[in-house]
N, C-alpha and C. Protein backbone atom coordinates (compact mmCIF):
# COMPACT_ATOMS: atom_id res chain seq x y z
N UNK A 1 0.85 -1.16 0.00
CA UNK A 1 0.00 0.00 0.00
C UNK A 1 0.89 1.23 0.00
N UNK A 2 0.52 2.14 -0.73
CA UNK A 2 1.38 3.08 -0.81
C UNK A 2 0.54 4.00 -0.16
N UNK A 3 0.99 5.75 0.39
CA UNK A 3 0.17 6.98 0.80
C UNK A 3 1.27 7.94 0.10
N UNK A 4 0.23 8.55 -0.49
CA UNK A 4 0.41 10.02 -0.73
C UNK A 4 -0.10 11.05 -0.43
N UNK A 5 0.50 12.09 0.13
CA UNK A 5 0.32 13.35 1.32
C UNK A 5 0.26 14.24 -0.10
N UNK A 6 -1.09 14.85 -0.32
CA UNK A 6 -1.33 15.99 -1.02
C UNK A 6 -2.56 17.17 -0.03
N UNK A 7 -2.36 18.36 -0.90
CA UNK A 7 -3.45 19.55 -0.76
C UNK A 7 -4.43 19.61 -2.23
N UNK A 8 -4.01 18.65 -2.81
CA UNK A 8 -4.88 18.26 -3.87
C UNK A 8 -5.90 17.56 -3.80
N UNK A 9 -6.76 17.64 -4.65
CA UNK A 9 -8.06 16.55 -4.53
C UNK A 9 -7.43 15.23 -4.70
N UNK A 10 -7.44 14.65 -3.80
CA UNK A 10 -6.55 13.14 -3.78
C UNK A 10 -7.22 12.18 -4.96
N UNK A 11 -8.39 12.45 -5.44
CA UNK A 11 -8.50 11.02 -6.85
C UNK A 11 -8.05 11.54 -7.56
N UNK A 12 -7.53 13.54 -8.01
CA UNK A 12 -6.85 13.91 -9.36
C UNK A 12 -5.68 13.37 -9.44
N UNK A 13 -4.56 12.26 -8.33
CA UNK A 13 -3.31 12.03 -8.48
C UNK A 13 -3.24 10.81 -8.77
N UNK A 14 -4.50 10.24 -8.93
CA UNK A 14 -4.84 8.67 -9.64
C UNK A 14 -3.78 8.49 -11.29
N UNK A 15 -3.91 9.19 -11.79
CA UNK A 15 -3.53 9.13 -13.16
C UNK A 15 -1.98 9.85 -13.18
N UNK A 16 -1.46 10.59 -12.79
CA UNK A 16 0.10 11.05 -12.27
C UNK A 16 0.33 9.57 -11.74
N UNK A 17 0.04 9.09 -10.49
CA UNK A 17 0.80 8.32 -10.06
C UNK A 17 0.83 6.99 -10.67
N UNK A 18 -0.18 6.63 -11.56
CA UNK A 18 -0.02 5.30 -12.54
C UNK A 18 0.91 5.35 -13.25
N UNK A 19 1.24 7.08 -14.45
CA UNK A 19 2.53 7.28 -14.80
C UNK A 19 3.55 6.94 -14.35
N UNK A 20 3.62 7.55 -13.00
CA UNK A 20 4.78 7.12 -12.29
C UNK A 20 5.01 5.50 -12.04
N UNK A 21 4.27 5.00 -11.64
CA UNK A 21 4.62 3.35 -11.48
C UNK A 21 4.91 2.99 -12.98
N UNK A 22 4.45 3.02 -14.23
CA UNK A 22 4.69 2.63 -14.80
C UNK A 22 5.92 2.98 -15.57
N UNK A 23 6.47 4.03 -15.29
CA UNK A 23 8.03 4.69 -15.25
C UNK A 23 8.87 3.83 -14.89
N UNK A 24 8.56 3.70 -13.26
CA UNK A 24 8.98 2.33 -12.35
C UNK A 24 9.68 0.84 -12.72
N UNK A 25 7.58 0.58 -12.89
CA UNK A 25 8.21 -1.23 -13.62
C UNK A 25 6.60 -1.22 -14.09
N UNK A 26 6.61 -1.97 -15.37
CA UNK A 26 5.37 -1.96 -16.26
C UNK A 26 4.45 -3.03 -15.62
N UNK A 27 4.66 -3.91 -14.53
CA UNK A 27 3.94 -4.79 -13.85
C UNK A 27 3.62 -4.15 -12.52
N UNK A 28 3.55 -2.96 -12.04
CA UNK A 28 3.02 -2.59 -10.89
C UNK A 28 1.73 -1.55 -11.54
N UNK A 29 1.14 -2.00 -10.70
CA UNK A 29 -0.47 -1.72 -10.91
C UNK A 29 -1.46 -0.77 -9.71
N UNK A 30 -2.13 -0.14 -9.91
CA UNK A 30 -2.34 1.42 -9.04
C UNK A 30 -3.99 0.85 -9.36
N UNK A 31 -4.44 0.35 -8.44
CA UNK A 31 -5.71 0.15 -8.29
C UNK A 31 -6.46 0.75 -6.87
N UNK A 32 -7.52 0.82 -7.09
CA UNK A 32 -8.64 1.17 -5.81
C UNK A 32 -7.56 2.75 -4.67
N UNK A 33 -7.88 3.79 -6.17
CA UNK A 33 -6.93 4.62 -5.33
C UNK A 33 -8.01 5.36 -4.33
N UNK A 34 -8.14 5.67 -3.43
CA UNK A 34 -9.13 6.51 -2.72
C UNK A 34 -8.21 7.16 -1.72
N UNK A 35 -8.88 8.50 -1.34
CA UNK A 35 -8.46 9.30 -0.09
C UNK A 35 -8.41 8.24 1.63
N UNK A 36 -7.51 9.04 2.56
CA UNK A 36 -7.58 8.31 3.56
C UNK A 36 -8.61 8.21 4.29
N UNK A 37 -9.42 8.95 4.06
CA UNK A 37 -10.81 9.72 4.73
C UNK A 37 -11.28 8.10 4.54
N UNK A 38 -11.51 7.70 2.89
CA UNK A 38 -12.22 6.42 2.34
C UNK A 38 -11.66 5.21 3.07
N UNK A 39 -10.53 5.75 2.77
CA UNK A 39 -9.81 4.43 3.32
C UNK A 39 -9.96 4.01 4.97
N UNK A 40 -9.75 4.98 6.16
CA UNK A 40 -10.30 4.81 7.50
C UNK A 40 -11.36 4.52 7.42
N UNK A 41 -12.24 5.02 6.95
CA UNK A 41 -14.00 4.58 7.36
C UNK A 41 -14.00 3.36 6.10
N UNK A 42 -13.34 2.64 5.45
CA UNK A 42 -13.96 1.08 4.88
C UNK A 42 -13.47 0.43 6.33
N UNK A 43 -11.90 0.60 6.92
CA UNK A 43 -11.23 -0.08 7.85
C UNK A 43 -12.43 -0.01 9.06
N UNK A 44 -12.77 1.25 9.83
CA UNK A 44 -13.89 1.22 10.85
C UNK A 44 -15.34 0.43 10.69
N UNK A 45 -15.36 0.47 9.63
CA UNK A 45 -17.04 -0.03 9.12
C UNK A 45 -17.37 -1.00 9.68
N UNK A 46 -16.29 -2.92 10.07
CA UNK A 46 -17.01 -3.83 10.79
C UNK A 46 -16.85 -2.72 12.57
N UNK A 47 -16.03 -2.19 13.11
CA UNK A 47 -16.08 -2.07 14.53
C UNK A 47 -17.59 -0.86 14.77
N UNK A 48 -17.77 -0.28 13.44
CA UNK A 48 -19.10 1.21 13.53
C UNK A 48 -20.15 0.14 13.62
N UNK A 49 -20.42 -1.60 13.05
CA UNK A 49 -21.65 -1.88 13.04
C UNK A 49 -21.87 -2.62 14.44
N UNK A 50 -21.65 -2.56 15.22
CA UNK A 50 -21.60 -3.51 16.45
C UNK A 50 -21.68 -2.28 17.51
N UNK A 51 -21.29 -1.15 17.42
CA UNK A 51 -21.50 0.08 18.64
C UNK A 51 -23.08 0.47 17.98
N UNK A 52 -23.27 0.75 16.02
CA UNK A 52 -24.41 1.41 16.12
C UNK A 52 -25.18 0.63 16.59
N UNK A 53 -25.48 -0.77 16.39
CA UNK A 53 -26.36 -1.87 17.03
C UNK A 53 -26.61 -2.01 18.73
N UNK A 54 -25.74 -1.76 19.15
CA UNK A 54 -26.08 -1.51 20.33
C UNK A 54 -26.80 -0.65 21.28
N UNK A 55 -25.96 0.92 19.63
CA UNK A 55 -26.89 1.70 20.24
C UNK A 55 -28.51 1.59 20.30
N UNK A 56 -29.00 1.24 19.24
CA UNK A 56 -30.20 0.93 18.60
C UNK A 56 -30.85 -0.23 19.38
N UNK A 57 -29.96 -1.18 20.30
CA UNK A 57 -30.91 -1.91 21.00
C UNK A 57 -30.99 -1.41 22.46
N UNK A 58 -30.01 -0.86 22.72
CA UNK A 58 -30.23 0.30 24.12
C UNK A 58 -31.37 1.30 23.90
N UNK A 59 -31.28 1.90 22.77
CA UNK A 59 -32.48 3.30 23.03
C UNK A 59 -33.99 1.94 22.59
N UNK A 60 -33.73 1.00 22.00
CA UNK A 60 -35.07 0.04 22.30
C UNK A 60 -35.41 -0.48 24.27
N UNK A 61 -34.27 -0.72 24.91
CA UNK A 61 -34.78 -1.07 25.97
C UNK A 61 -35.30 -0.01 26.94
N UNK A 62 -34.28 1.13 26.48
CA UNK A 62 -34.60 2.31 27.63
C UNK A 62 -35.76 2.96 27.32
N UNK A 63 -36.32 2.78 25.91
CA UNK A 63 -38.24 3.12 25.24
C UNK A 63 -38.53 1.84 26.02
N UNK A 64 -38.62 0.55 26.24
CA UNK A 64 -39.09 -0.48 26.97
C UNK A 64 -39.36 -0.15 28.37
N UNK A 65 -38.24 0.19 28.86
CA UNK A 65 -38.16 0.78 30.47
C UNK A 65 -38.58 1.67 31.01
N UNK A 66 -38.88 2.81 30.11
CA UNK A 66 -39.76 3.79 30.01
C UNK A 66 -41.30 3.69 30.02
N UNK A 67 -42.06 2.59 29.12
CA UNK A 67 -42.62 2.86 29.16
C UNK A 67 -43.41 1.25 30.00
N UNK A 68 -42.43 0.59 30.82
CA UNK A 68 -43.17 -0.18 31.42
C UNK A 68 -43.27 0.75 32.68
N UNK A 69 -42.66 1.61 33.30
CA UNK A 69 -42.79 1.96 34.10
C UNK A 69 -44.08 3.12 34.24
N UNK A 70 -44.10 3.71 32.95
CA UNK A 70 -45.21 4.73 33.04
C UNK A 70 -46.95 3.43 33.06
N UNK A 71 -46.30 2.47 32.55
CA UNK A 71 -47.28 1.46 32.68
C UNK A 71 -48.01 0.99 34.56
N UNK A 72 -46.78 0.91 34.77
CA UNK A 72 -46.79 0.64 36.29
C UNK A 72 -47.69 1.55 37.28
N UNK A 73 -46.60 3.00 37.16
CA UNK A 73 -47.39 3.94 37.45
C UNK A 73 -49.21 4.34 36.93
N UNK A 74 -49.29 4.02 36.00
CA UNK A 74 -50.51 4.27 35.41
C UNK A 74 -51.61 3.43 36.14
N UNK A 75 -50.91 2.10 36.03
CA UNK A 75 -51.99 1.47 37.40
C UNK A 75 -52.02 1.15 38.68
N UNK A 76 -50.61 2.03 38.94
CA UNK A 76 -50.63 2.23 41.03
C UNK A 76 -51.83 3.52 40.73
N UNK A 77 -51.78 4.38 39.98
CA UNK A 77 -52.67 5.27 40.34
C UNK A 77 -54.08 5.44 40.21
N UNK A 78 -54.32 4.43 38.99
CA UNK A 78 -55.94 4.52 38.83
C UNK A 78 -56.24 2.97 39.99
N UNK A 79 -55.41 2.13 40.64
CA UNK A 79 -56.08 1.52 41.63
C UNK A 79 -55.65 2.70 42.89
N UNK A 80 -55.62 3.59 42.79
CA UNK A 80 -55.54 4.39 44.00
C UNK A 80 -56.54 5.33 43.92
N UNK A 81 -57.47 5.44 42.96
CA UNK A 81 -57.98 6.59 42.96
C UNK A 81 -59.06 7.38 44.01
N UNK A 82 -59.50 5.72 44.78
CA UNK A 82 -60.35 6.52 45.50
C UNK A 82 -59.23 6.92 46.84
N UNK A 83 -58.32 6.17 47.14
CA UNK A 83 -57.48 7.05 47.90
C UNK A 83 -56.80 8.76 47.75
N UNK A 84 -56.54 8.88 46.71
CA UNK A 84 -56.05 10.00 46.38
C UNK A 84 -57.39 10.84 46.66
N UNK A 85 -58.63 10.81 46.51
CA UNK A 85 -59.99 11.48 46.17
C UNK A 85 -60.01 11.72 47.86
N UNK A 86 -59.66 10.53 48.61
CA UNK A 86 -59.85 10.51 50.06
C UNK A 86 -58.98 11.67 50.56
N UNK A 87 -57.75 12.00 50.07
CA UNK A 87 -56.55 12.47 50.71
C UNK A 87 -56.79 14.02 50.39
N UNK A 88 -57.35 14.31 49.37
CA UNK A 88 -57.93 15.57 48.34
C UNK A 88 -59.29 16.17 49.49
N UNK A 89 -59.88 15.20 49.69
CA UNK A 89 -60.91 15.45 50.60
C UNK A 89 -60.79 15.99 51.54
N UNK A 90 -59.92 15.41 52.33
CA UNK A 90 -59.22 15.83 53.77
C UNK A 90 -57.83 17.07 53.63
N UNK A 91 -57.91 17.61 52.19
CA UNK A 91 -56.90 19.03 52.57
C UNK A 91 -55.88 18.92 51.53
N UNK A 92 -55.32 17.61 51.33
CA UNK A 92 -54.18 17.22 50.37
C UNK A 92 -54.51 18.55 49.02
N UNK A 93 -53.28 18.94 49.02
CA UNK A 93 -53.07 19.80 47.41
C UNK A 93 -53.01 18.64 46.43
N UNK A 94 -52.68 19.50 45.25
CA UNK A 94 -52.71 18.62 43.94
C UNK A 94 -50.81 18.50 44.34
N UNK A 95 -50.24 19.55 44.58
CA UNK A 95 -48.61 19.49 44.51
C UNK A 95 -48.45 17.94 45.51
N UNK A 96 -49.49 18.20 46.65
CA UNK A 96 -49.09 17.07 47.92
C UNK A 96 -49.27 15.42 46.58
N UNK A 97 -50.38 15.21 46.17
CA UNK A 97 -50.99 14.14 45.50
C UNK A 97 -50.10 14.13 44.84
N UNK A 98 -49.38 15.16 43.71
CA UNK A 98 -48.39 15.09 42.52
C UNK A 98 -46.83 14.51 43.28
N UNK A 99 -46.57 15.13 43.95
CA UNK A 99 -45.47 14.50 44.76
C UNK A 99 -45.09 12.79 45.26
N UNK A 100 -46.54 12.85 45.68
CA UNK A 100 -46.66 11.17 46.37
C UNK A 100 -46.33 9.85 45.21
N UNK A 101 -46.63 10.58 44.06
CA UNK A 101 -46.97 9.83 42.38
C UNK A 101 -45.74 9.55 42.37
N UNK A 102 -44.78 11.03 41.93
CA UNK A 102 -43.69 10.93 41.46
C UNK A 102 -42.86 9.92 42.68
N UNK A 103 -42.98 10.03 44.18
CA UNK A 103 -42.22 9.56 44.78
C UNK A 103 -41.71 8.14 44.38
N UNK A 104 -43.35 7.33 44.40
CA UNK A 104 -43.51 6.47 43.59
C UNK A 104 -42.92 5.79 43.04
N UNK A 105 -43.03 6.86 41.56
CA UNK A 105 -41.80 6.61 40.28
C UNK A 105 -40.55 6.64 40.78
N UNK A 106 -40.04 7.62 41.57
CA UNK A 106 -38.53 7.47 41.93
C UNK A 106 -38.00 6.23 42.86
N UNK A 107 -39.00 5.66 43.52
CA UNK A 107 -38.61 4.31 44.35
C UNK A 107 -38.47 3.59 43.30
N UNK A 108 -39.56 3.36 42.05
CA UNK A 108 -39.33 1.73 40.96
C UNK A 108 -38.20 2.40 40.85
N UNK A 109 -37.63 3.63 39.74
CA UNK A 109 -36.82 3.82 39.58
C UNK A 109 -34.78 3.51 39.97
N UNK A 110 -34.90 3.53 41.56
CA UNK A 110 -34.60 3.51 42.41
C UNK A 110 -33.89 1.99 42.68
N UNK A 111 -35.00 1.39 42.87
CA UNK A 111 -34.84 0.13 42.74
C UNK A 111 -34.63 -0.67 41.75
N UNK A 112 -35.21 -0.49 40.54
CA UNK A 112 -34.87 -1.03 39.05
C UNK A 112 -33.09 -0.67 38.83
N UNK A 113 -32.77 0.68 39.38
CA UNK A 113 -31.31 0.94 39.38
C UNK A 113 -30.41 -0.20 40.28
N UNK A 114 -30.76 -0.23 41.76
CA UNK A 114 -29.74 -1.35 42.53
C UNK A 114 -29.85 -2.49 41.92
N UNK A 115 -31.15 -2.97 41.02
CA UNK A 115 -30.93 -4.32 40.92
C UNK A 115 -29.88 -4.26 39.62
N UNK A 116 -30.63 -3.83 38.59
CA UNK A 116 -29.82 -3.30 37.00
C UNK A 116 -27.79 -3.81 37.80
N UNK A 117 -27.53 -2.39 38.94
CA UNK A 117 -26.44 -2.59 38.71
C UNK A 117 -25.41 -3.50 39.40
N UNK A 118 -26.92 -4.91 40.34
CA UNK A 118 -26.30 -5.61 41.38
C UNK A 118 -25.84 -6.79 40.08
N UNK A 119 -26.96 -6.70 38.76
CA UNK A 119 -27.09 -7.89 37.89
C UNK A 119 -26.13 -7.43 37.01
N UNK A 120 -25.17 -6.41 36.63
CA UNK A 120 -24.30 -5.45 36.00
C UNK A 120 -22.69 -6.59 36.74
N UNK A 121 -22.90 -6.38 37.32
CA UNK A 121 -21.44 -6.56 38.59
C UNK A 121 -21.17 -8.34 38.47
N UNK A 122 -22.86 -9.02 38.79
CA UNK A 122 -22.48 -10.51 38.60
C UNK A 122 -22.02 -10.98 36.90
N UNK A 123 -23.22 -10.18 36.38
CA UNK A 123 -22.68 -10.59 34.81
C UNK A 123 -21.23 -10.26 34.87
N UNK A 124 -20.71 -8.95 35.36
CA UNK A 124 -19.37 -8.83 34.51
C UNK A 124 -18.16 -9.82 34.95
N UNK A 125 -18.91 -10.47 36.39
CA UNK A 125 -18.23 -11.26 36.99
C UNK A 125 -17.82 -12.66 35.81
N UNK A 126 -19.21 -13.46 35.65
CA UNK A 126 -19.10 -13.74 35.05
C UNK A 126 -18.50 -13.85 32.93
N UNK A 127 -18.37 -12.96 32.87
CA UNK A 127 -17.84 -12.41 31.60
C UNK A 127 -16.34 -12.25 31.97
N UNK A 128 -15.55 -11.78 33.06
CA UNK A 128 -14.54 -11.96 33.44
C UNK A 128 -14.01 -13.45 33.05
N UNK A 129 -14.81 -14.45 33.67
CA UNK A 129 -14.18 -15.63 34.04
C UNK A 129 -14.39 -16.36 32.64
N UNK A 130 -14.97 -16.10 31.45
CA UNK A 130 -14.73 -16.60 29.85
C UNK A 130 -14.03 -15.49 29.59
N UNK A 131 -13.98 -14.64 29.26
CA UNK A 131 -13.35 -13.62 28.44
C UNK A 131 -12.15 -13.07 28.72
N UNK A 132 -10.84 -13.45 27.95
CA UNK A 132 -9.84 -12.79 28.62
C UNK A 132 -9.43 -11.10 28.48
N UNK A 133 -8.40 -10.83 29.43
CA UNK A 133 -8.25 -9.05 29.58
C UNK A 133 -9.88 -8.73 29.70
N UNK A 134 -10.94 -9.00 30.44
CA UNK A 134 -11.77 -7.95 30.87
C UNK A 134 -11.85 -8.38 32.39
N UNK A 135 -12.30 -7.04 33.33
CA UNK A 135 -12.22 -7.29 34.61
C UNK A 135 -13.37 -7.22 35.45
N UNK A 136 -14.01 -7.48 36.29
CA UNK A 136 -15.42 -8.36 36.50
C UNK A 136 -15.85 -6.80 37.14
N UNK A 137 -14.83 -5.74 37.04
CA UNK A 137 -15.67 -4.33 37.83
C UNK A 137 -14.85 -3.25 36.62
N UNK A 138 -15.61 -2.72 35.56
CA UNK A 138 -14.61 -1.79 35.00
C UNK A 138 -15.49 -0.22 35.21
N UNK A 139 -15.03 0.35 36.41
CA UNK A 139 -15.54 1.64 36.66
C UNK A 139 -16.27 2.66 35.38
N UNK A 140 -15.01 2.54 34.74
CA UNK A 140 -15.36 3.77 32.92
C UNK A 140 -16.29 3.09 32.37
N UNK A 141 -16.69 1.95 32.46
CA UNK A 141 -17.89 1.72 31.60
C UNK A 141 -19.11 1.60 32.45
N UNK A 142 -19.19 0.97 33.89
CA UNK A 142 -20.09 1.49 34.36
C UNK A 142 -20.92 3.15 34.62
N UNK A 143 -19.66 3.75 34.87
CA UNK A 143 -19.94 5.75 34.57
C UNK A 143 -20.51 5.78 33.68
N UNK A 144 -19.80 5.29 32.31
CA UNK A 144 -20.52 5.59 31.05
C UNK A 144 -21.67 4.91 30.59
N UNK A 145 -22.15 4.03 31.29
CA UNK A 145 -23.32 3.23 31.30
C UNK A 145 -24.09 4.43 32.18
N UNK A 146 -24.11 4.66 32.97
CA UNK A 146 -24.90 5.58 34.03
C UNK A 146 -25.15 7.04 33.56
N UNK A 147 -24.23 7.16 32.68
CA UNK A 147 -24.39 8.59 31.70
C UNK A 147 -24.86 8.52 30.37
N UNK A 148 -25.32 7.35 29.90
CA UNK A 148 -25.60 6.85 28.53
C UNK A 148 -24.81 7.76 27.52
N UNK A 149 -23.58 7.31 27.85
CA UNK A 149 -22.47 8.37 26.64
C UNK A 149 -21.96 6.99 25.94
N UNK A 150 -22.08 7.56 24.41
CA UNK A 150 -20.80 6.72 24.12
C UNK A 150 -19.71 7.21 24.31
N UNK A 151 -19.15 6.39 23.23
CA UNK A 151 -17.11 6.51 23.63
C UNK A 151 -17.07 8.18 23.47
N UNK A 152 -16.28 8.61 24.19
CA UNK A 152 -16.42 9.98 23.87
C UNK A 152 -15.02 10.29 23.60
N UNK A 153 -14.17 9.04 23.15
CA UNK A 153 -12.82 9.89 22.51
C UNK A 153 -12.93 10.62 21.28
N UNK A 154 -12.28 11.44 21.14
CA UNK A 154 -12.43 12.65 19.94
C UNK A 154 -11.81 11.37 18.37
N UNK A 155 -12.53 11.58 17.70
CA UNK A 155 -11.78 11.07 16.17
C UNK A 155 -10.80 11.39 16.00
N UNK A 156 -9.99 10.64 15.42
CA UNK A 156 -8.71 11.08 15.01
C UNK A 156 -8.37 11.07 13.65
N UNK A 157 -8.26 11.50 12.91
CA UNK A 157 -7.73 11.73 11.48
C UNK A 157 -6.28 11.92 11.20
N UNK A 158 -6.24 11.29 10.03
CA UNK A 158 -4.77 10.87 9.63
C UNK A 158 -4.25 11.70 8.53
């Protein structure tokens, strides 16, 4: 593989540099010339389809998780209703009633989190003990699990 460093439109040096090889030796051959730009992103393309997939099945579970929970909530509250009507009766604001809801939500929440990251810790345990070089607690990906970031190293270009 050869590289050539231009400020030129890199496919206009397709036809210069065939000259040149064939200057060279009449059996060297200048095929599939493309910029490096082309050339990094064919090389990334299998490691880009396995992060976008993931991403795409994460924002499916966290729409799942979302909306089992508004599910949940939806029927702690309409089997509560004559309680809430009771509590409304006796003085309760709408902020007091709105509060109690959300509290609610923040306990599943809450709890869906300790378990998520008690079942986080055994899996990685396990994934440790088949998989070599990974370690059964890797802090940076739990953070970045908890921040739903991907990789956030900057691109690098060549």
């Amino acid at each position: 593989m050869f590289a050539l460093r231009t400020s030129l439109v890199p496919e206009s040096l397709a036809a210069p540099a065939r000259a040149v090889l064939a200057g060279i030796d009449l059996n060297l051959a200048l095929y599939d010339a493309v910029s490096m730009d082309v050339h990094i992103a064919r090389s990334l393309g299998p490691q880009r389809t396995p992060r976008v997939l993931t991403l795409v099945f994460a924002v499916i579970a966290l729409t799942l998780a979302i909306v089992g929970i508004y599910g949940v909530l939806t029927s702690s509250v309409t089997q509560r209703v004559a309680e809430i009507g009771v509590r409304v009766a006796l003085g309760a604001g709408v902020a007091d009633v709105v509060r109690m809801i959300v509290a609610e939500g923040g306990r599943l929440v809450a709890i869906g989190a300790v378990v998520g990251s008690a079942a986080a810790v055994g899996l990685g345990r396990l994934l440790a003990s088949r998989v070599q070089e990974v370690r059964p607690f890797e802090p940076a990906v739990r953070i970045r699990g908890f921040q739903g970031c991907p990789d956030s190293r900057p691109n690098e270009t060549i």
